[in-house]
Every structure is written in structure tokens, then in C-alpha cells.
C-alpha atoms as a PDB file:
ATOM      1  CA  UNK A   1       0.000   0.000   0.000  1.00  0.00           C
ATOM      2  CA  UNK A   2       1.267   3.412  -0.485  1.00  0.00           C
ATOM      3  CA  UNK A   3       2.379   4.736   2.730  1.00  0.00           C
ATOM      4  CA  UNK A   4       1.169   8.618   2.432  1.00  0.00           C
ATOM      5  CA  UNK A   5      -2.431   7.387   1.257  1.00  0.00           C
ATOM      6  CA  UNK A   6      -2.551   4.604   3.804  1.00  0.00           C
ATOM      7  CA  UNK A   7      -1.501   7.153   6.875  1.00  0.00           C
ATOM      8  CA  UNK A   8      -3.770  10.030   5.278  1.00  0.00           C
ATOM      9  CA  UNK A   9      -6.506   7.445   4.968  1.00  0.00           C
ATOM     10  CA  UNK A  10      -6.070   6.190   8.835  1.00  0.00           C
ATOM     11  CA  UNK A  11      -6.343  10.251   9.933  1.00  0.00           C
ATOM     12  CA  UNK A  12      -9.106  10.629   7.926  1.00  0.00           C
ATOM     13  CA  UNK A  13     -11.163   7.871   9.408  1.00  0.00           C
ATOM     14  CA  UNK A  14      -9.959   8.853  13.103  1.00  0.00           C
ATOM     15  CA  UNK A  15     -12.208  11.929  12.687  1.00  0.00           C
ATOM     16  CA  UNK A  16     -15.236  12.485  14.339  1.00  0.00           C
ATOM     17  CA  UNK A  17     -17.434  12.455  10.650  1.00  0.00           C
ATOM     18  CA  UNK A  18     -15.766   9.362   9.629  1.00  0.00           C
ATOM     19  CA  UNK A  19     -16.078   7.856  12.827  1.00  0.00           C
ATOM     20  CA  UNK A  20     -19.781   8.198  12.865  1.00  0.00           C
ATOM     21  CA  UNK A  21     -20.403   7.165   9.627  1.00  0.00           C
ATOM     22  CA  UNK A  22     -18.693   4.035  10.935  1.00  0.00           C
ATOM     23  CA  UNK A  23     -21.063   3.226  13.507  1.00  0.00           C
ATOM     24  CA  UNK A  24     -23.862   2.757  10.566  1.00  0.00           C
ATOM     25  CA  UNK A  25     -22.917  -0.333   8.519  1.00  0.00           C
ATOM     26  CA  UNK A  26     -21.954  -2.039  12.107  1.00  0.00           C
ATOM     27  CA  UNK A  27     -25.497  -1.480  13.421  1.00  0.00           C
ATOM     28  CA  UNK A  28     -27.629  -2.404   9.976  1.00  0.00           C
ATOM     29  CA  UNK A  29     -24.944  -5.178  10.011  1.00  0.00           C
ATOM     30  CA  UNK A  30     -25.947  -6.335  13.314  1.00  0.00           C
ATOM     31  CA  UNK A  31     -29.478  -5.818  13.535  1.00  0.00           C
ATOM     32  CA  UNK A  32     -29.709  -8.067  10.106  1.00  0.00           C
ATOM     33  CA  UNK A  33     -27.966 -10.768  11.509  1.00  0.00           C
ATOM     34  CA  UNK A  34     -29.608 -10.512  15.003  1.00  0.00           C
ATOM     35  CA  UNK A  35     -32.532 -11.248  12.957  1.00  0.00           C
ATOM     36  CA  UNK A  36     -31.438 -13.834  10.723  1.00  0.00           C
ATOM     37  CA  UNK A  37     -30.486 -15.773  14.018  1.00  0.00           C
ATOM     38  CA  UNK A  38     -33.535 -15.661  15.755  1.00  0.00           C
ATOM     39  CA  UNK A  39     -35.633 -16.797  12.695  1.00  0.00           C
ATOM     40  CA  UNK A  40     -33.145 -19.400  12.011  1.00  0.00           C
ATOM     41  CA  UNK A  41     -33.092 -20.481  15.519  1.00  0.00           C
ATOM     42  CA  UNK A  42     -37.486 -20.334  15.323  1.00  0.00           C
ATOM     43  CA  UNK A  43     -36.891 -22.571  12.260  1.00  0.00           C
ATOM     44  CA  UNK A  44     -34.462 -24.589  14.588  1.00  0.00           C
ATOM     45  CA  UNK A  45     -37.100 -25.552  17.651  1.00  0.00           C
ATOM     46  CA  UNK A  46     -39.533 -26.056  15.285  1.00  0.00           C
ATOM     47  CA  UNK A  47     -37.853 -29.160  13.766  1.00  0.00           C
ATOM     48  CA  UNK A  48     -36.873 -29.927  17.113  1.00  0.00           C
ATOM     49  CA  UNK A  49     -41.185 -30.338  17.734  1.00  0.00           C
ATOM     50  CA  UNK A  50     -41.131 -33.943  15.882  1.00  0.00           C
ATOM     51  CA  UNK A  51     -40.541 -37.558  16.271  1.00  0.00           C
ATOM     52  CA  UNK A  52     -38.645 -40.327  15.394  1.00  0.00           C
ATOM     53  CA  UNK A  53     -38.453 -43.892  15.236  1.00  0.00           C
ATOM     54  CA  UNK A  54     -35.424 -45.688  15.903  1.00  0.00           C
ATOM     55  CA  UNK A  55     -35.300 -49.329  14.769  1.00  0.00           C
ATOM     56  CA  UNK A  56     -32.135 -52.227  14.552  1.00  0.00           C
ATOM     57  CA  UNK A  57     -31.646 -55.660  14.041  1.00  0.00           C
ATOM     58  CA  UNK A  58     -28.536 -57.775  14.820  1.00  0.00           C
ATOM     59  CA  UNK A  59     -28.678 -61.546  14.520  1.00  0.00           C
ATOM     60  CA  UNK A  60     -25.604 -63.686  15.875  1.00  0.00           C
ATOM     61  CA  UNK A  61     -25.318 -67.429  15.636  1.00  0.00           C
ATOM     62  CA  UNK A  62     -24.904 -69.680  18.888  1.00  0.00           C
ATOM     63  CA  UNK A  63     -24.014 -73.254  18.767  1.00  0.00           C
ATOM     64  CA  UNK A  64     -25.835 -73.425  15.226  1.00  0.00           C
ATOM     65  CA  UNK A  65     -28.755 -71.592  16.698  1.00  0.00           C
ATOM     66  CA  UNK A  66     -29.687 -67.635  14.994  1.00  0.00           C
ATOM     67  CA  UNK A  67     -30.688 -65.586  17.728  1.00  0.00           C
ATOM     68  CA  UNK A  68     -31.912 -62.406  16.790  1.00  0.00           C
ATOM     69  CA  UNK A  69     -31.992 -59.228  19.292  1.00  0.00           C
ATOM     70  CA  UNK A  70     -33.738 -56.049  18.386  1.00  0.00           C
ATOM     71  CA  UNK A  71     -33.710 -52.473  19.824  1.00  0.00           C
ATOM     72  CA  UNK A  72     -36.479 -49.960  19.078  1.00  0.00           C
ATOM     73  CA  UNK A  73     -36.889 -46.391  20.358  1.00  0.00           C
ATOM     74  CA  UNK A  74     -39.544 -43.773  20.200  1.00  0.00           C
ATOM     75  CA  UNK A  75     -37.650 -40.325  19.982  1.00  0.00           C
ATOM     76  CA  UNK A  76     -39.943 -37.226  20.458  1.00  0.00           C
ATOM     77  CA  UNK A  77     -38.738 -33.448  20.422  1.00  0.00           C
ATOM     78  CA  UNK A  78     -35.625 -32.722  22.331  1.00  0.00           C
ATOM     79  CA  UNK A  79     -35.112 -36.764  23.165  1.00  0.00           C
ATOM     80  CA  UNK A  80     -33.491 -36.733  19.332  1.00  0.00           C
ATOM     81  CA  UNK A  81     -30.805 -34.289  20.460  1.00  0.00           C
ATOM     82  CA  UNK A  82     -29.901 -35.819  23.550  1.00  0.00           C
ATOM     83  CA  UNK A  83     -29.891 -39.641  21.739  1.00  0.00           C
ATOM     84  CA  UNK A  84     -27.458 -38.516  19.402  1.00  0.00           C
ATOM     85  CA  UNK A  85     -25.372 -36.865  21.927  1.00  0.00           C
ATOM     86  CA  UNK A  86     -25.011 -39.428  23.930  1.00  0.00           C
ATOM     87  CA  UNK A  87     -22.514 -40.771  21.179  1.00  0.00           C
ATOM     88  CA  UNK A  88     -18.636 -39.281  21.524  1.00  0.00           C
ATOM     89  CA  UNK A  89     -18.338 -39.145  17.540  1.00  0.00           C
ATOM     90  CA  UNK A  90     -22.214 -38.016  17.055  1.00  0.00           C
ATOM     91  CA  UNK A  91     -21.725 -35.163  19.465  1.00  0.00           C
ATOM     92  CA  UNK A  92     -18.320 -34.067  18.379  1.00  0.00           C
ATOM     93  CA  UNK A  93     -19.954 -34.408  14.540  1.00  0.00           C
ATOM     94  CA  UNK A  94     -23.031 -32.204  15.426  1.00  0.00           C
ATOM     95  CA  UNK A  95     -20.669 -29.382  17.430  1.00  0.00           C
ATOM     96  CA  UNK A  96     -18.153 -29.090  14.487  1.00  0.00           C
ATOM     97  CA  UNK A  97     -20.493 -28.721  11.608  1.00  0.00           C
ATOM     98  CA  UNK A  98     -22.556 -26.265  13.843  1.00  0.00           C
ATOM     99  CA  UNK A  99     -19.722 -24.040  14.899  1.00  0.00           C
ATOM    100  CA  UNK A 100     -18.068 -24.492  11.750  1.00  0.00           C
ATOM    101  CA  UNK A 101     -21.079 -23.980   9.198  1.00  0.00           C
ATOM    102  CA  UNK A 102     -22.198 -21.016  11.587  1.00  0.00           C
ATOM    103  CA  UNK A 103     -18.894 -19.078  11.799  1.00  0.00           C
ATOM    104  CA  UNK A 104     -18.454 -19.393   7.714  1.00  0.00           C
ATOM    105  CA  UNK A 105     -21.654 -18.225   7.557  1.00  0.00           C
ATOM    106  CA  UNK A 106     -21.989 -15.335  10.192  1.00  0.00           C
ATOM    107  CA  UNK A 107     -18.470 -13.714   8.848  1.00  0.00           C
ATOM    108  CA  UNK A 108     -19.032 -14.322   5.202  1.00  0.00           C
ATOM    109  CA  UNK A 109     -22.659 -12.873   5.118  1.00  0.00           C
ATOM    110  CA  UNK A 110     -21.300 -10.058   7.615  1.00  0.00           C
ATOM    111  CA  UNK A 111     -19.058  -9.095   4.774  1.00  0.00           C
ATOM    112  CA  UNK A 112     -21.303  -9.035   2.077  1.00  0.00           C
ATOM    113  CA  UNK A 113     -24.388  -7.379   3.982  1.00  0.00           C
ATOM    114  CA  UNK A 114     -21.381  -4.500   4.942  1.00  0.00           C
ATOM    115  CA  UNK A 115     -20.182  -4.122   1.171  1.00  0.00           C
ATOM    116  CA  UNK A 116     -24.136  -3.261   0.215  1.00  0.00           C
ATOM    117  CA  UNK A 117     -24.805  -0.900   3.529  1.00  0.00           C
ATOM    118  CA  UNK A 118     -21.287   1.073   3.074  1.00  0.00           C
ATOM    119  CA  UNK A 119     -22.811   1.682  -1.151  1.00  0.00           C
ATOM    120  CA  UNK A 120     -24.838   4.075   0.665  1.00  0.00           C
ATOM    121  CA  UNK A 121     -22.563   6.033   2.666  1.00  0.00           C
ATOM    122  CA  UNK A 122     -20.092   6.000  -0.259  1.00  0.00           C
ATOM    123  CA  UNK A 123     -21.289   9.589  -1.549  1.00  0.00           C
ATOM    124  CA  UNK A 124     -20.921  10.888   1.749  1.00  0.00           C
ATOM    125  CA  UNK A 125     -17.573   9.728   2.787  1.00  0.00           C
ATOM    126  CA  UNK A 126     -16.284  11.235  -0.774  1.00  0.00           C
ATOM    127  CA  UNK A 127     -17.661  14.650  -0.341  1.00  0.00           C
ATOM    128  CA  UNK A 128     -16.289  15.135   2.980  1.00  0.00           C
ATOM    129  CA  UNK A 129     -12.699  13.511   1.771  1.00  0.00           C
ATOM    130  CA  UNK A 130     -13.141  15.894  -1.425  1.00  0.00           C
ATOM    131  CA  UNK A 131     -13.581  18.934   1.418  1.00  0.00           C
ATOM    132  CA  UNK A 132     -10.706  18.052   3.460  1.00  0.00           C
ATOM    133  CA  UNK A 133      -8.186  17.403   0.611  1.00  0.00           C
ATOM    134  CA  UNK A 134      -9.415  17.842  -2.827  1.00  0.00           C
ATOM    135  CA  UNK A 135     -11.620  20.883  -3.400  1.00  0.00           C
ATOM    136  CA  UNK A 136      -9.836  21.660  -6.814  1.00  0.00           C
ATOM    137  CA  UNK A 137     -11.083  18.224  -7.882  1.00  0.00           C
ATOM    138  CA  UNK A 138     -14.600  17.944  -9.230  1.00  0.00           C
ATOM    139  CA  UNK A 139     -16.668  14.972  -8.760  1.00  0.00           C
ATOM    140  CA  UNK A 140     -18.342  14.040 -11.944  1.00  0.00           C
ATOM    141  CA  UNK A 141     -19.293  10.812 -11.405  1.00  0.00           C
ATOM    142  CA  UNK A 142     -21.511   8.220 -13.768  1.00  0.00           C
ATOM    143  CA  UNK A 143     -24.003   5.203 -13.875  1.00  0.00           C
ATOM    144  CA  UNK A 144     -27.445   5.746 -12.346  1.00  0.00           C
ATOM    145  CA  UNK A 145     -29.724   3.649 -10.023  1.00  0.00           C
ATOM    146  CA  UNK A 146     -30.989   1.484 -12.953  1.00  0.00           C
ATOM    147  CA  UNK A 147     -27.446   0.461 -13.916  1.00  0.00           C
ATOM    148  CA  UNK A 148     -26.183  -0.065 -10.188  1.00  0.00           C
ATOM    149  CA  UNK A 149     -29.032  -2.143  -9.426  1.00  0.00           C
ATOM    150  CA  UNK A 150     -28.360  -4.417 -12.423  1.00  0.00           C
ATOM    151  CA  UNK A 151     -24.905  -4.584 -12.038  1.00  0.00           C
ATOM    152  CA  UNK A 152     -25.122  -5.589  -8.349  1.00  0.00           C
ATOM    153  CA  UNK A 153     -27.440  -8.332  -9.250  1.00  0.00           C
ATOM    154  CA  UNK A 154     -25.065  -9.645 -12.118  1.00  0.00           C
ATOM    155  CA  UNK A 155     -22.159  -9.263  -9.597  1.00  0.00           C
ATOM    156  CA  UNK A 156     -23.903 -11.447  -6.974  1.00  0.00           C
ATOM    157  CA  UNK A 157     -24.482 -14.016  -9.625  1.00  0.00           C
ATOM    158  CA  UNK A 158     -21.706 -14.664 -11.091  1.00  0.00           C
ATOM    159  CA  UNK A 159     -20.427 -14.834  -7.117  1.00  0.00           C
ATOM    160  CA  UNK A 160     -23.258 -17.367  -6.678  1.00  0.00           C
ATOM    161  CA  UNK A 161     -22.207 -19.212  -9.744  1.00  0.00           C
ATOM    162  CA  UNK A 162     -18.196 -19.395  -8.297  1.00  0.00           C
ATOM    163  CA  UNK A 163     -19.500 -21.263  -5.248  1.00  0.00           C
ATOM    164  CA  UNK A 164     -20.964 -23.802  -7.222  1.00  0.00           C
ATOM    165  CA  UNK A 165     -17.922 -24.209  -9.740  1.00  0.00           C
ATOM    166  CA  UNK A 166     -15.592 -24.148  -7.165  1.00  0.00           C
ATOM    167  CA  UNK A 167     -17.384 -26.946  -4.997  1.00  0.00           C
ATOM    168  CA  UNK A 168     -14.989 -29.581  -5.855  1.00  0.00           C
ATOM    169  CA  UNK A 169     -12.280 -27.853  -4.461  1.00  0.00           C
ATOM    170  CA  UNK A 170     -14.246 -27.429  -1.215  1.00  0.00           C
ATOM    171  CA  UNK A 171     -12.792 -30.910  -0.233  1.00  0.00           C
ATOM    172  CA  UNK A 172      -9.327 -29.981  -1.146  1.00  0.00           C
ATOM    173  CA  UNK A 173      -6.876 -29.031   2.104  1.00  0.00           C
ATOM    174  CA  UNK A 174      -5.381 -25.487   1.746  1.00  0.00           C
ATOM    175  CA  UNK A 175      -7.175 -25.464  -1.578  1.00  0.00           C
ATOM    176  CA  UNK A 176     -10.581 -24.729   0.161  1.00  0.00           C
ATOM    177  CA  UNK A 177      -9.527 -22.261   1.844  1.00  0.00           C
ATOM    178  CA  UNK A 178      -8.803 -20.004  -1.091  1.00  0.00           C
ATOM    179  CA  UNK A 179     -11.771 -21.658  -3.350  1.00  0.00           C
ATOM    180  CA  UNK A 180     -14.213 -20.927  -0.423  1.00  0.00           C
ATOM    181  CA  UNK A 181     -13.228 -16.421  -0.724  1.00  0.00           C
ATOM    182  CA  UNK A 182     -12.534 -16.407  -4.576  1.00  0.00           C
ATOM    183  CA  UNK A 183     -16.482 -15.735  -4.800  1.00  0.00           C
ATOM    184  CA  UNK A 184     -16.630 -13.311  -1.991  1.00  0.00           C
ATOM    185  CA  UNK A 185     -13.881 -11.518  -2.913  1.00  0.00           C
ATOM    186  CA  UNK A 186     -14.946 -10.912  -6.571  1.00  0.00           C
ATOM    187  CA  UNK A 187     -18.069  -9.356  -5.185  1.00  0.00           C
ATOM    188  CA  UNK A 188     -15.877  -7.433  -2.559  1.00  0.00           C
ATOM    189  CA  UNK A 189     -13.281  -5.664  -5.636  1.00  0.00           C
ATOM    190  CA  UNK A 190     -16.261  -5.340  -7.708  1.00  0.00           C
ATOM    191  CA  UNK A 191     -18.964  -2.867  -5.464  1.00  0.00           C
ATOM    192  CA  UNK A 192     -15.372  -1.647  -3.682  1.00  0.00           C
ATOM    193  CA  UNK A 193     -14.269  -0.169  -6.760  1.00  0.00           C
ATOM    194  CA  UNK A 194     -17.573   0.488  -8.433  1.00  0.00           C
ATOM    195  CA  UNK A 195     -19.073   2.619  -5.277  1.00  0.00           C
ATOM    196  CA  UNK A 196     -15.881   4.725  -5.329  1.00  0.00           C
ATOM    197  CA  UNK A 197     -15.380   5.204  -9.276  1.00  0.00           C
ATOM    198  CA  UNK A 198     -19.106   5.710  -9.928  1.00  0.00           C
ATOM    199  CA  UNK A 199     -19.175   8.658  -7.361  1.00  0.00           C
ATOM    200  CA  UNK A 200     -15.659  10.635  -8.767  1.00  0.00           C
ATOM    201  CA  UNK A 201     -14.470  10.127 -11.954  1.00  0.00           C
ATOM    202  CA  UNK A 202     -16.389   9.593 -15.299  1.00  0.00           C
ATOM    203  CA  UNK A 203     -16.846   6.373 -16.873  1.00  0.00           C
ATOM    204  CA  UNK A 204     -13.239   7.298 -19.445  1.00  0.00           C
ATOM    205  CA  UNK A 205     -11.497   8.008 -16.381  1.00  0.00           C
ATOM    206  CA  UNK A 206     -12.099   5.377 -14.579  1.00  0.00           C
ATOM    207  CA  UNK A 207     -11.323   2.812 -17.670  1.00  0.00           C
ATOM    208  CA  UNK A 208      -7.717   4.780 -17.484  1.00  0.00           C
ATOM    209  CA  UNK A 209      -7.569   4.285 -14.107  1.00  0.00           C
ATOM    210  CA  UNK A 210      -7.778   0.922 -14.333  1.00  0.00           C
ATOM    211  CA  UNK A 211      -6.112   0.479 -16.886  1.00  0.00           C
ATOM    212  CA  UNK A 212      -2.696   2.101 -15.574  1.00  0.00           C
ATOM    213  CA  UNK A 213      -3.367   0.802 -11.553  1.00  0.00           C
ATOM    214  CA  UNK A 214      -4.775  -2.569 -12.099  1.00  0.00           C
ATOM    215  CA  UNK A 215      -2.423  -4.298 -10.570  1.00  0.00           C
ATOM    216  CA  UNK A 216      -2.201  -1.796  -7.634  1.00  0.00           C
ATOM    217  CA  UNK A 217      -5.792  -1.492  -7.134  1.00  0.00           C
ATOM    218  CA  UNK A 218      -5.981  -5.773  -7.034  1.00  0.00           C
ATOM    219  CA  UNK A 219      -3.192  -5.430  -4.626  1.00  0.00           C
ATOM    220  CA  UNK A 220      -5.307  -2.836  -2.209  1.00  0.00           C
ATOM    221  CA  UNK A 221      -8.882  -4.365  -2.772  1.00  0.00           C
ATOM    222  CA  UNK A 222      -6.814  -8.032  -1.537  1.00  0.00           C
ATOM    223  CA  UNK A 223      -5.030  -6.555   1.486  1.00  0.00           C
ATOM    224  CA  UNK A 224      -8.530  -5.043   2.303  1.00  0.00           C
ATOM    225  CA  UNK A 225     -10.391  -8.081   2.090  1.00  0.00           C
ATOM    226  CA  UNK A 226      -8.002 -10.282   3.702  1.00  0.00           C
ATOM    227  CA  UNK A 227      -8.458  -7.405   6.777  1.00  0.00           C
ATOM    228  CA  UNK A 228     -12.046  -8.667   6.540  1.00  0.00           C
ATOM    229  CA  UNK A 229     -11.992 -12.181   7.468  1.00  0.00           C
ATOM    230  CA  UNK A 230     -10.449 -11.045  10.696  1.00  0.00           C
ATOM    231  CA  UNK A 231     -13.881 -11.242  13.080  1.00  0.00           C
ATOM    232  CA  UNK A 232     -15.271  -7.867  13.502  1.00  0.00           C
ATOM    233  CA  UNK A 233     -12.997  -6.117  11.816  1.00  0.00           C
ATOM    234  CA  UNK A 234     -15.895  -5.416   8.411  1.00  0.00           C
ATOM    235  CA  UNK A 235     -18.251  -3.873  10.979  1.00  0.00           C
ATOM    236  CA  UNK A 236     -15.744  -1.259  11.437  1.00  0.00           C
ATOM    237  CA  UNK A 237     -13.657  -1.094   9.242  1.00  0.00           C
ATOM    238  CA  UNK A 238     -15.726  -0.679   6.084  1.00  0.00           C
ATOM    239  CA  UNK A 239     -15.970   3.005   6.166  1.00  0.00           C
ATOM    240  CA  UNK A 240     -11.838   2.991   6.200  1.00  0.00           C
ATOM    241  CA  UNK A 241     -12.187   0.983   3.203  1.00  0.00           C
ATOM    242  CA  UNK A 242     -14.417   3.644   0.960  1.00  0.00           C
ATOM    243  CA  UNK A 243     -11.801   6.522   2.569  1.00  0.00           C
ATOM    244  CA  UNK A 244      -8.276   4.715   1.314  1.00  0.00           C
ATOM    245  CA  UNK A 245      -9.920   3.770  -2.303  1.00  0.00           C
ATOM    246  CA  UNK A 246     -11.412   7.045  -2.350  1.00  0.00           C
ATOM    247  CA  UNK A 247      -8.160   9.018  -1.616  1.00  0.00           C
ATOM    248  CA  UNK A 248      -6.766   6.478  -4.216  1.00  0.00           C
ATOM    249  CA  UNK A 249      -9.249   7.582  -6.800  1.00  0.00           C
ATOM    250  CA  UNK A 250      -8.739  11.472  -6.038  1.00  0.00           C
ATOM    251  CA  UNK A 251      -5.595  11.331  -6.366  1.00  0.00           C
ATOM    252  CA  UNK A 252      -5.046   9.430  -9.774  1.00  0.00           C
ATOM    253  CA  UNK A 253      -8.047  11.565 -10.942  1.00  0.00           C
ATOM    254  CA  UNK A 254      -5.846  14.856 -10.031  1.00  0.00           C
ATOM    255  CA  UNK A 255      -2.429  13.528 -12.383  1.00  0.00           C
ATOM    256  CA  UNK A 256      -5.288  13.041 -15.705  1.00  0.00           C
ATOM    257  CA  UNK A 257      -6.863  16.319 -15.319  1.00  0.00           C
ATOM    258  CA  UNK A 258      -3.397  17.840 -14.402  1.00  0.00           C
END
């Protein structure tokens, strides 16, 4: 990362502006997933309000004589859980694939749901930056809602579609790890880059820009997403992330016009 922008950025989001437009993806963030887990967890003791019929059969052979002993069980609502916990493997099964499945989840969808809220601050955050440190440079800007919309849509499907190409590396060690936030990550560089562009430069501009900084602007949108998948860090640190591409943006915008 360049070391001005990056220390410019970090000032700029320690101000009191930035700092409360911070607060605002963290609480949509949360209150989405604070609902999401209480209708999942609804869904949950639902299934829980059922029965089940456990049935087995083993026949062993004594002195030429098949004896046959059978074991059937009527499990009703919570008696299913604690049946299969009472089995080491079943219970260790049950607690990795819920912790596991859950924390992939919760942090993924955290990310994404943060990407969409900080869209809407994006226009904000690069007026005030544009105040502080660039009033020479007009915003032009280009696309309108029509366009976003569509292009958010065709973003999250080709992100949808990765998942499901990618499932065979799922099952690969080390492998998964990157196959599981290839997906995410597209979707992350694309709005990223998109929101700040869209709200600066004009639609030639931006083509130059990426053009001449691809490689740098990769390098930035990685390092920003890898700051992600730390726990917590998206809810508020999402807002830095619109500031450092936006001071990016600014200034490349300021050596065309020059």
C-alpha cells in the first residue's frame, strides 16, 4: 500500500465524521444478523417439535442356533438431540459442523451485507474527503440507479455461480480455503471499486484508471479483504475501506486532469 495514502486514509477515518459514519454499517450489520439468528433459531425448535423412530436388528449365531436381538426407540422433540449426543463421535460431529457452518456463515454474510450498507454512505464519505483534501477536484461521477441495481445483481451471480464451480475444491486441504473467498472476494473488488469510481471520476477516467493501476488497485482491494476475514474487523472497518480507495481515486483523478 502506499504509505502517504494509507496514513492520510487512517487520519481521515480517526475523525469524528468518519467515525460516525462508521457506527452505521456495524449497526444495519448487526441488527440483520440478530434477525437472521432468531428466525433461524425459530426454524431450529420447530424441527426440534417432531418424532422419530429408531429401529435395529442384529442376529448372531450360537451353537448353530440364529438368535436375533432387536432395539427400538420412540424419539420425540428434544429426546433426538440428547440420543445422538449421547454418542462421543455423534456429538463431536453435530458441534463441528454447527460451529463451523455457523462461523463461515456469520463472517461471510457479515461481509457481504457491509459491502451493500457502506454503497450508501459512499457519496458521503467522498464529499467530505473531497472537502478536506481535494476541493480543486470535481466529482463528476456516472451510472445511475438502474445500472447499479443491475450490475449488483449480475455481480452477486456470477459470485453465486463461483461457489458452485468451485465446490470440488471445497474438499481440497489449503485449496478450500482459497476456493471458499474467490467468490466473496470478486463481489468485494467489484462494489469496492464500483461505489468509489461511480461517485468521482467519469466512466473514461475510470477505464484509465484501471487500466494504468490494475495491478495496484488488485493489490489494495486483496489486502482489504483479507483485513475482513479477521472477526469484527468489516463492521468497522468498512468506512476505512471507501476513505483509502477514495483518496486512491482522487488522487489518480488529479495527475489526468493535471
Amino acid at each position: 500500500m502506499n504509505e502517504n495514502l494509507l496514513t492520510q486514509s487512517i487520519k481521515d477515518y480517526l475523525t469524528p465524521k468518519m467515525l460516525k459514519y462508521a457506527i452505521l454499517p456495524f449497526v444495519v450489520t448487526m441488527v440483520v444478523m440478530y434477525v437472521i439468528f432468531f428466525g433461524l433459531a425459530g426454524m431450529g425448535l420447530d424441527q426440534l417439535h417432531t418424532t422419530m423412530d429408531v429401529n435395529t436388528t442384529h442376529t448372531t449365531i450360537v451353537n448353530g442356533i440364529p438368535q436375533t436381538d432387536t432395539f427400538s426407540a420412540h424419539l420425540q422433540n428434544s429426546s433426538i438431540i440428547k440420543f445422538l449426543m449421547n454418542y462421543t463421535i455423534t456429538s463431536w460431529l453435530a458441534g463441528f459442523l454447527i460451529y463451523a457452518i455457523g462461523g463461515f456463515f456469520i463472517l461471510y454474510f457479515s461481509i457481504f451485507i457491509a459491502i451493500i450498507v457502506i454503497g450508501f454512505m459512499t457519496p458521503f464519505v467522498m464529499k467530505e474527503l473531497q472537502r478536506r483534501h481535494y476541493p480543486e477536484v470535481k466529482m463528476i461521477g456516472y451510472s445511475g440507479v438502474f445500472e447499479s441495481i443491475f450490475l449488483v445483481i449480475q455481480w452477486a451471480f456470477v459470485m453465486i455461480l463461483l461457489f458452485v464451480v468451485l465446490i470440488p475444491l471445497y474438499f481440497i486441504p489449503l485449496l478450500n480455503i482459497i476456493a471458499f473467498n474467490v467468490p466473496l472476494y470478486y463481489f468485494f473488488h467489484k462494489m469496492l471499486v464500483f461505489d468509489v469510481a461511480s461517485h468521482i471520476a467519469t466512466r473514461e477516467e475510470d477505464r484509465k484508471i484501471r487500466y494504468l493501476n490494475k495491478t495496484s488497485l488488485r493489490i489494495k482491494t486483496v489486502l482489504l479483504y483479507l483485513l475482513s476475514l479477521v472477526p469484527f474487523a468489516i463492521f468497522f472497518g468498512a468506512i476505512f475501506y471507501v476513505i483509502y480507495l477514495g483518496n486512491t481515486y482522487f488522487t489518480e483523478i488529479k495527475k489526468i486532469r493535471n
